[in-house]
PDB file of N, CA and C in Angstrom:
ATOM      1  N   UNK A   1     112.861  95.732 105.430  1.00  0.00           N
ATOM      2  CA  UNK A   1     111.508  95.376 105.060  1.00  0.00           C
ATOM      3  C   UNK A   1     111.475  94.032 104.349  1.00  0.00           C
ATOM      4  N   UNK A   2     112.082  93.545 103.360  1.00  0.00           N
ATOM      5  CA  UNK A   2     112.620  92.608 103.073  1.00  0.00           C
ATOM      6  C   UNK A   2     112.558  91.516 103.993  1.00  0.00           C
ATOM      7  N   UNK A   3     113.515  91.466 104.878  1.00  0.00           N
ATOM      8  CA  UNK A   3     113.577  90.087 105.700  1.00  0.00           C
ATOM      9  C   UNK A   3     112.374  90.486 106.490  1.00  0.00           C
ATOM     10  N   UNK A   4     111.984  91.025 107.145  1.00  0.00           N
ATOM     11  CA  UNK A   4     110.641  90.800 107.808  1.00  0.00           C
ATOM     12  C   UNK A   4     109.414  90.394 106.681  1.00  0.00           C
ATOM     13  N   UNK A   5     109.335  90.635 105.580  1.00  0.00           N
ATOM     14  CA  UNK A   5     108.706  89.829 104.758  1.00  0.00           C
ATOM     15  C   UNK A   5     109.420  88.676 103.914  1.00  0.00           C
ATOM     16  N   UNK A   6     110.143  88.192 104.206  1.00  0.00           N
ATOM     17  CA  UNK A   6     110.770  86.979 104.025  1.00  0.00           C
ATOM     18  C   UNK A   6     110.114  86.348 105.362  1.00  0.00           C
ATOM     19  N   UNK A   7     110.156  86.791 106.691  1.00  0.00           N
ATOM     20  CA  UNK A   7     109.705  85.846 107.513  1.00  0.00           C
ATOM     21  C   UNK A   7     108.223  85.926 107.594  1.00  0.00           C
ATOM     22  N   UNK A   8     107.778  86.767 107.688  1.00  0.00           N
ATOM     23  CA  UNK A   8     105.766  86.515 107.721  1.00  0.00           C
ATOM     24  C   UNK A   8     105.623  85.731 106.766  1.00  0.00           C
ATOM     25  N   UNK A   9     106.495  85.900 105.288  1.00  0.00           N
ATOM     26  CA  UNK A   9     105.947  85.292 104.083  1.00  0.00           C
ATOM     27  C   UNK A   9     105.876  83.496 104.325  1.00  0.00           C
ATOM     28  N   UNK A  10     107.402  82.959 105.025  1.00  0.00           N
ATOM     29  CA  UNK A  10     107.259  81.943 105.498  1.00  0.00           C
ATOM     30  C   UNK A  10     106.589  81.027 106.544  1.00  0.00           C
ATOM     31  N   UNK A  11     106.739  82.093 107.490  1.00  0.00           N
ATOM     32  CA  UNK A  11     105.202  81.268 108.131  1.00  0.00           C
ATOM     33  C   UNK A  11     103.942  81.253 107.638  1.00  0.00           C
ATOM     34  N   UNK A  12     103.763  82.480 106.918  1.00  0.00           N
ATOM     35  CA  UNK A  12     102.260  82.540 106.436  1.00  0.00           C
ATOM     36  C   UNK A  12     102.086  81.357 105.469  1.00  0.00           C
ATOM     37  N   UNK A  13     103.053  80.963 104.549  1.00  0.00           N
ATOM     38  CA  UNK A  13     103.023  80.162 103.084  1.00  0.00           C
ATOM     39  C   UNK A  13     103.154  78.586 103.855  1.00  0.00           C
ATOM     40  N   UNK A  14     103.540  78.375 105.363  1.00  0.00           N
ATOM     41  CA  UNK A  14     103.766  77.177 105.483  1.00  0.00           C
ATOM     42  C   UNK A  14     102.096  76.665 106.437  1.00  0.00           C
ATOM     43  N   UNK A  15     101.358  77.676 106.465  1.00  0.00           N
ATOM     44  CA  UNK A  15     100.040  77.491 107.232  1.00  0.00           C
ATOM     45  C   UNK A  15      99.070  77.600 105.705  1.00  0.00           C
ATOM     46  N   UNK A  16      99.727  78.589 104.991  1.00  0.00           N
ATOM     47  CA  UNK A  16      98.712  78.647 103.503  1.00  0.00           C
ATOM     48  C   UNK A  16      98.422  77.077 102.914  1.00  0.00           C
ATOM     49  N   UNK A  17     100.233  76.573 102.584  1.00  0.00           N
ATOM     50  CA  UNK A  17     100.254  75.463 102.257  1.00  0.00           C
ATOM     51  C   UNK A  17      98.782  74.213 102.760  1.00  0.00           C
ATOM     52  N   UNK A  18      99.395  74.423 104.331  1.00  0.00           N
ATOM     53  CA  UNK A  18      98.861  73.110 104.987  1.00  0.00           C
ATOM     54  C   UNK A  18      97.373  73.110 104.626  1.00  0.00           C
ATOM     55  N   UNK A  19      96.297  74.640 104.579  1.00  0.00           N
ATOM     56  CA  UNK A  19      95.246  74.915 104.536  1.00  0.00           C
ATOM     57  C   UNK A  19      95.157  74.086 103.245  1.00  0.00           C
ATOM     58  N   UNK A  20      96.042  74.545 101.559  1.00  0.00           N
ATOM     59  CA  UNK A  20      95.678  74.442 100.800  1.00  0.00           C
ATOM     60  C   UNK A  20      95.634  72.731 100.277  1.00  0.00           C
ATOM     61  N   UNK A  21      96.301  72.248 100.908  1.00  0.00           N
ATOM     62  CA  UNK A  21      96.640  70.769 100.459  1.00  0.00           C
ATOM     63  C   UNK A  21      95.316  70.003 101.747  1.00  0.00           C
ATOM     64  N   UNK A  22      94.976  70.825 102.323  1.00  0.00           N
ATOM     65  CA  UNK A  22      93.906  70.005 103.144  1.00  0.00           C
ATOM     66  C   UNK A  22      92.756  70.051 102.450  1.00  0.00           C
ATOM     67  N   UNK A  23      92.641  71.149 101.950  1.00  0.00           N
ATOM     68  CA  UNK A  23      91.043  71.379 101.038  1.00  0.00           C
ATOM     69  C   UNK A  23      91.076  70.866  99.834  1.00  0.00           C
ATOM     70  N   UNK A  24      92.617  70.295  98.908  1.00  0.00           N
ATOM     71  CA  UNK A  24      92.175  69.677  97.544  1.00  0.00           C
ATOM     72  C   UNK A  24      92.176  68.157  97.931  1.00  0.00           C
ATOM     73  N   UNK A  25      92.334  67.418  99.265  1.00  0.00           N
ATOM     74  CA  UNK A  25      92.383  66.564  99.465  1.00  0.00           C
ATOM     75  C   UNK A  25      90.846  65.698  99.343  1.00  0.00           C
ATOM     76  N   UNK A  26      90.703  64.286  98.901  1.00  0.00           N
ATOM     77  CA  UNK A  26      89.402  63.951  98.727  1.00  0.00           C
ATOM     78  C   UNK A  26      89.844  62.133  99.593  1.00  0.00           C
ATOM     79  N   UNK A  27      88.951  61.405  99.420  1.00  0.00           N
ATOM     80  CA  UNK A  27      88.975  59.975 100.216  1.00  0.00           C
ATOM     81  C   UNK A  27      90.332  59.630  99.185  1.00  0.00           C
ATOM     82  N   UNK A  28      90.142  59.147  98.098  1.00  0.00           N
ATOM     83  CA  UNK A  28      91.078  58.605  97.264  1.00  0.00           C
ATOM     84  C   UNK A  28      92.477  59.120  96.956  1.00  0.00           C
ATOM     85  N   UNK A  29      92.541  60.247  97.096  1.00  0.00           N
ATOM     86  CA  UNK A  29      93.327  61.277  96.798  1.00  0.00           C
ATOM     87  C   UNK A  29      94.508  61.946  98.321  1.00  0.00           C
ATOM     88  N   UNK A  30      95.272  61.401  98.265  1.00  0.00           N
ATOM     89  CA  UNK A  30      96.374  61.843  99.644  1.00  0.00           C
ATOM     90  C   UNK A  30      97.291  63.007  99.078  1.00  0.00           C
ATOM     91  N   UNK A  31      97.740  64.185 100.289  1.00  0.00           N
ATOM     92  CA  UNK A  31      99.097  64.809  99.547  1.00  0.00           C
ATOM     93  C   UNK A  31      99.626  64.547 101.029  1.00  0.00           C
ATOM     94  N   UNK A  32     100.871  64.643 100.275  1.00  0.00           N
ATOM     95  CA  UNK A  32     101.764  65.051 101.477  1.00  0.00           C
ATOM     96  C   UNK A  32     102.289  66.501 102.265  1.00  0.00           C
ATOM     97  N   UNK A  33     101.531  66.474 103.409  1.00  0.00           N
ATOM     98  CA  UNK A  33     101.709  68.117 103.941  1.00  0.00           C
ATOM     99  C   UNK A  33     103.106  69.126 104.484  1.00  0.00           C
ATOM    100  N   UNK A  34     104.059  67.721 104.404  1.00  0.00           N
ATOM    101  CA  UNK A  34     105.552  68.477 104.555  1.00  0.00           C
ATOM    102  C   UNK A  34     106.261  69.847 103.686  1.00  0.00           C
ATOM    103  N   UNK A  35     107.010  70.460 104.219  1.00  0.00           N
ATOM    104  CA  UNK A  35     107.480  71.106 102.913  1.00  0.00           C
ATOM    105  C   UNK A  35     109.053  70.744 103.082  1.00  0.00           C
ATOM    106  N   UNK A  36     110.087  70.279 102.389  1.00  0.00           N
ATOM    107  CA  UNK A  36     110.960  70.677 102.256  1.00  0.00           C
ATOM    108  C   UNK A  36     112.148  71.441 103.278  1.00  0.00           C
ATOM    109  N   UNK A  37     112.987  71.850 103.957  1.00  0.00           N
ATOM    110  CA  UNK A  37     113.568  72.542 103.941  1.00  0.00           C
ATOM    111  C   UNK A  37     114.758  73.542 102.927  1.00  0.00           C
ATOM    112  N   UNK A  38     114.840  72.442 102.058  1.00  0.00           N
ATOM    113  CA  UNK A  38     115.393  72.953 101.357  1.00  0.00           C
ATOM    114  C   UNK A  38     114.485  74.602 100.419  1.00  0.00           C
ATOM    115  N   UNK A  39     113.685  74.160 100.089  1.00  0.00           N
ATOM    116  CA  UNK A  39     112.595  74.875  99.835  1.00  0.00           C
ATOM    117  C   UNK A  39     111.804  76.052 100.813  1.00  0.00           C
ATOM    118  N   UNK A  40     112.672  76.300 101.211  1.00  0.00           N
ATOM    119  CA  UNK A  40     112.724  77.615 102.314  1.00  0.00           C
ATOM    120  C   UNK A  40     113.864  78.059 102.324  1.00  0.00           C
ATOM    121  N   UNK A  41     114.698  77.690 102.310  1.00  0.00           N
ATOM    122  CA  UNK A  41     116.241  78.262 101.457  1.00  0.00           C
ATOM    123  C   UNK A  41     116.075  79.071  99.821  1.00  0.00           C
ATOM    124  N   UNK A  42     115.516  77.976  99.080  1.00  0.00           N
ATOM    125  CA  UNK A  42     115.103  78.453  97.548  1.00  0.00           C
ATOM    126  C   UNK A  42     114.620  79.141  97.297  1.00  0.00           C
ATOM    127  N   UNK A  43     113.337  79.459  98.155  1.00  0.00           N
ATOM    128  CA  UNK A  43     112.490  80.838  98.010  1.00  0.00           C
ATOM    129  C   UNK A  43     112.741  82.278  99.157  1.00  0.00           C
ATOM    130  N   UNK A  44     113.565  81.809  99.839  1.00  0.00           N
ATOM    131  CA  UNK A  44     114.180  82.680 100.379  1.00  0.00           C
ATOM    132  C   UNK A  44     115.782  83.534  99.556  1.00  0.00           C
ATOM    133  N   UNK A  45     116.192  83.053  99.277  1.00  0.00           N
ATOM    134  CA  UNK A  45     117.312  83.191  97.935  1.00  0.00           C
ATOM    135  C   UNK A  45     116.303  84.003  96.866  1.00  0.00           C
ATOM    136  N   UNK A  46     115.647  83.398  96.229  1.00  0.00           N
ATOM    137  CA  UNK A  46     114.922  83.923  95.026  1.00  0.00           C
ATOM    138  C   UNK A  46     114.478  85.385  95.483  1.00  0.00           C
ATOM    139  N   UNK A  47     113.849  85.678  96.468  1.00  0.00           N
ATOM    140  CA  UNK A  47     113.115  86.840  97.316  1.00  0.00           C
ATOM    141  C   UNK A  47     114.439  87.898  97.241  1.00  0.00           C
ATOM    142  N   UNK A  48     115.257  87.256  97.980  1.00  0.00           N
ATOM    143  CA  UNK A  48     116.415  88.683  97.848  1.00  0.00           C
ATOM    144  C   UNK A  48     117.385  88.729  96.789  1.00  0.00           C
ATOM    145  N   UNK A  49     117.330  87.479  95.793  1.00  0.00           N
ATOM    146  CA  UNK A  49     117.475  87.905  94.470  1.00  0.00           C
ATOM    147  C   UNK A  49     116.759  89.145  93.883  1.00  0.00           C
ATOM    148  N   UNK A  50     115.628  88.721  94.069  1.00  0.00           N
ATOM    149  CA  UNK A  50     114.477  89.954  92.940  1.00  0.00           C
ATOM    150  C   UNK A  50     114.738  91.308  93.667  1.00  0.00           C
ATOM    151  N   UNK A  51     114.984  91.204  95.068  1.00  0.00           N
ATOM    152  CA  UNK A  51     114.944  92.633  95.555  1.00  0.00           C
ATOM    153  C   UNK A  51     116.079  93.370  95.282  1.00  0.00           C
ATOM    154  N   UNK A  52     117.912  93.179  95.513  1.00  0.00           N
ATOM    155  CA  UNK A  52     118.362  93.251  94.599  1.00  0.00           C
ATOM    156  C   UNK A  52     118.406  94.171  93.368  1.00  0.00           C
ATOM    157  N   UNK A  53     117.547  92.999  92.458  1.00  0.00           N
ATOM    158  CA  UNK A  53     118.371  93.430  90.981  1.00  0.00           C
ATOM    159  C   UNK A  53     116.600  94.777  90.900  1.00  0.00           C
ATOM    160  N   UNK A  54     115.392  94.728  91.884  1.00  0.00           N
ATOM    161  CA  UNK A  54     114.788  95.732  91.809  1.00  0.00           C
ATOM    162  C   UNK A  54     115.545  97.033  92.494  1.00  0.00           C
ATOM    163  N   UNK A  55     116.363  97.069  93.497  1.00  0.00           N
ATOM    164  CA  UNK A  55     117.088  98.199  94.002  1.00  0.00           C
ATOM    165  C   UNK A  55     117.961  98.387  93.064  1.00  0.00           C
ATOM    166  N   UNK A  56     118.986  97.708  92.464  1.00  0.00           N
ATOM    167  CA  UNK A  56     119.793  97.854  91.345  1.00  0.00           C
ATOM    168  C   UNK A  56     119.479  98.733  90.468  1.00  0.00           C
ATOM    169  N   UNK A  57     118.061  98.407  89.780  1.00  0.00           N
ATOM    170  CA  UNK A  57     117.258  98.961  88.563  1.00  0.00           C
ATOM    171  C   UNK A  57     116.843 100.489  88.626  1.00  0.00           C
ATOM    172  N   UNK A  58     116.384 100.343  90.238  1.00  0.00           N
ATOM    173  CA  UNK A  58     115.900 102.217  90.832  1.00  0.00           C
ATOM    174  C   UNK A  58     116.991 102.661  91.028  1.00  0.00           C
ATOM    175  N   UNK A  59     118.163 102.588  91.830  1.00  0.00           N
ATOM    176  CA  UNK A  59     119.450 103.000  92.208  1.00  0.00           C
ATOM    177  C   UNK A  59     119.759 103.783  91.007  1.00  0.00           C
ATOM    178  N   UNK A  60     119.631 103.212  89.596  1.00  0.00           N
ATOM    179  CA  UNK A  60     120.339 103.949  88.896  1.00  0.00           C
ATOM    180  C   UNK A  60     119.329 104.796  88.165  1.00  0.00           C
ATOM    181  N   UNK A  61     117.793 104.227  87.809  1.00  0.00           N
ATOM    182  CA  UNK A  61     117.185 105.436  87.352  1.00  0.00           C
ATOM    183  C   UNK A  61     116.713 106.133  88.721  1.00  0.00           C
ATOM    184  N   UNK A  62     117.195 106.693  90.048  1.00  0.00           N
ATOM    185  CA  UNK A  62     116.484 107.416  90.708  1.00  0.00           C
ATOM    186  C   UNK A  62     117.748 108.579  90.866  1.00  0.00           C
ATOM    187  N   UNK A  63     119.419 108.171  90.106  1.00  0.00           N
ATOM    188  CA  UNK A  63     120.630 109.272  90.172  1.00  0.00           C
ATOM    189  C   UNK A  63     120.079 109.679  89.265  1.00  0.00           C
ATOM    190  N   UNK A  64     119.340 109.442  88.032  1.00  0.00           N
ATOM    191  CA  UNK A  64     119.110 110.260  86.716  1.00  0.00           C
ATOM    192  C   UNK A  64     118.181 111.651  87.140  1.00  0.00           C
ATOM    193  N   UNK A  65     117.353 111.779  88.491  1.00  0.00           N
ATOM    194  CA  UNK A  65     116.748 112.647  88.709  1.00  0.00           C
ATOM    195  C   UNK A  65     117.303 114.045  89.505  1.00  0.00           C
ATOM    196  N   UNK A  66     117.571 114.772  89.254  1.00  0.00           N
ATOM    197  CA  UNK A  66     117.778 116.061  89.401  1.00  0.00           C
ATOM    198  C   UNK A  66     116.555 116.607  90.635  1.00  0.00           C
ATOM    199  N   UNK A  67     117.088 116.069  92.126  1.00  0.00           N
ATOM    200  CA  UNK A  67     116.615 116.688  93.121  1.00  0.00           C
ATOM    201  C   UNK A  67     115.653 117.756  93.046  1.00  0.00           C
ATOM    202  N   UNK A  68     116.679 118.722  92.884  1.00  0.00           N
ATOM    203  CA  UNK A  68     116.318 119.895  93.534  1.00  0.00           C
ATOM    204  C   UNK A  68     115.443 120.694  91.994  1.00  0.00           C
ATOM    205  N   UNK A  69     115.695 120.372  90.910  1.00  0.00           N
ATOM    206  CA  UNK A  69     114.748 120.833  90.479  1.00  0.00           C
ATOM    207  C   UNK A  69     114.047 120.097  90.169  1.00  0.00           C
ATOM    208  N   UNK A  70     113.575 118.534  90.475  1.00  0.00           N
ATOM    209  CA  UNK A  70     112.258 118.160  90.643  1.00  0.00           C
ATOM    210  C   UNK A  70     111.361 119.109  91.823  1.00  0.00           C
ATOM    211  N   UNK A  71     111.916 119.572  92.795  1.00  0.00           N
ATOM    212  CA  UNK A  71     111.245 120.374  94.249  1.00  0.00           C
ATOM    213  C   UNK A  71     110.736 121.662  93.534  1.00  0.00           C
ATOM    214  N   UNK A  72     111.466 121.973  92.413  1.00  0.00           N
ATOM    215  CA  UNK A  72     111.206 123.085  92.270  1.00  0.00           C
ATOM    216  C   UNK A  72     110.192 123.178  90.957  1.00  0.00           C
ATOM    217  N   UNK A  73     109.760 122.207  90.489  1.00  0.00           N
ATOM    218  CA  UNK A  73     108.811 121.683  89.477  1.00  0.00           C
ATOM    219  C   UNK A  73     107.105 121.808  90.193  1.00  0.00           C
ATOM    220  N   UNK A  74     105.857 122.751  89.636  1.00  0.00           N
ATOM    221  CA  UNK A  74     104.837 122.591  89.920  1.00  0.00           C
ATOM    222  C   UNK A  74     103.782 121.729  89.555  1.00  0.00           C
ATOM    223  N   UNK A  75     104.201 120.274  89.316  1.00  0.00           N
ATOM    224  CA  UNK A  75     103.590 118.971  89.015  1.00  0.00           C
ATOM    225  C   UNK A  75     102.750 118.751  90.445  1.00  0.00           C
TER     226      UNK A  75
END
């Protein structure tokens, strides 16, 4: 799930971009609409950083739970 949202996220963020730098643009005022490649590496890294150290974090509080008598709990 991850890498398939690593990739929508990147195409979507490189059409978001272009949208967004077209609409703060004015006569006087230029941006530049490139992005980087490197910067699709960086935020791609960062993304499965966070996911990671979030599986890391559940991994260990989700052994603290006692299966079978959570099933057997009327919550």
């Amino acid at each position: 799930m991850t890498l398939i949202g690593i990739v929508l996220g990147l195409v979507a963020g490189y059409f978001l971009n272009y949208f967004i730098i077209g609409t703060c643009e004015i006569n006087m005022l230029r941006f530049n609409k490139t992005i980087e490649p490197l910067s699709y590496v960086y935020s791609t890294l960062i993304t499965i950083g966070f996911t990671l150290i979030v599986n890391f974090v559940t991994y260990f509080a989700l052994k603290k739970i006692d299966m079978i008598e959570s099933l057997k709990s009327v919550e």
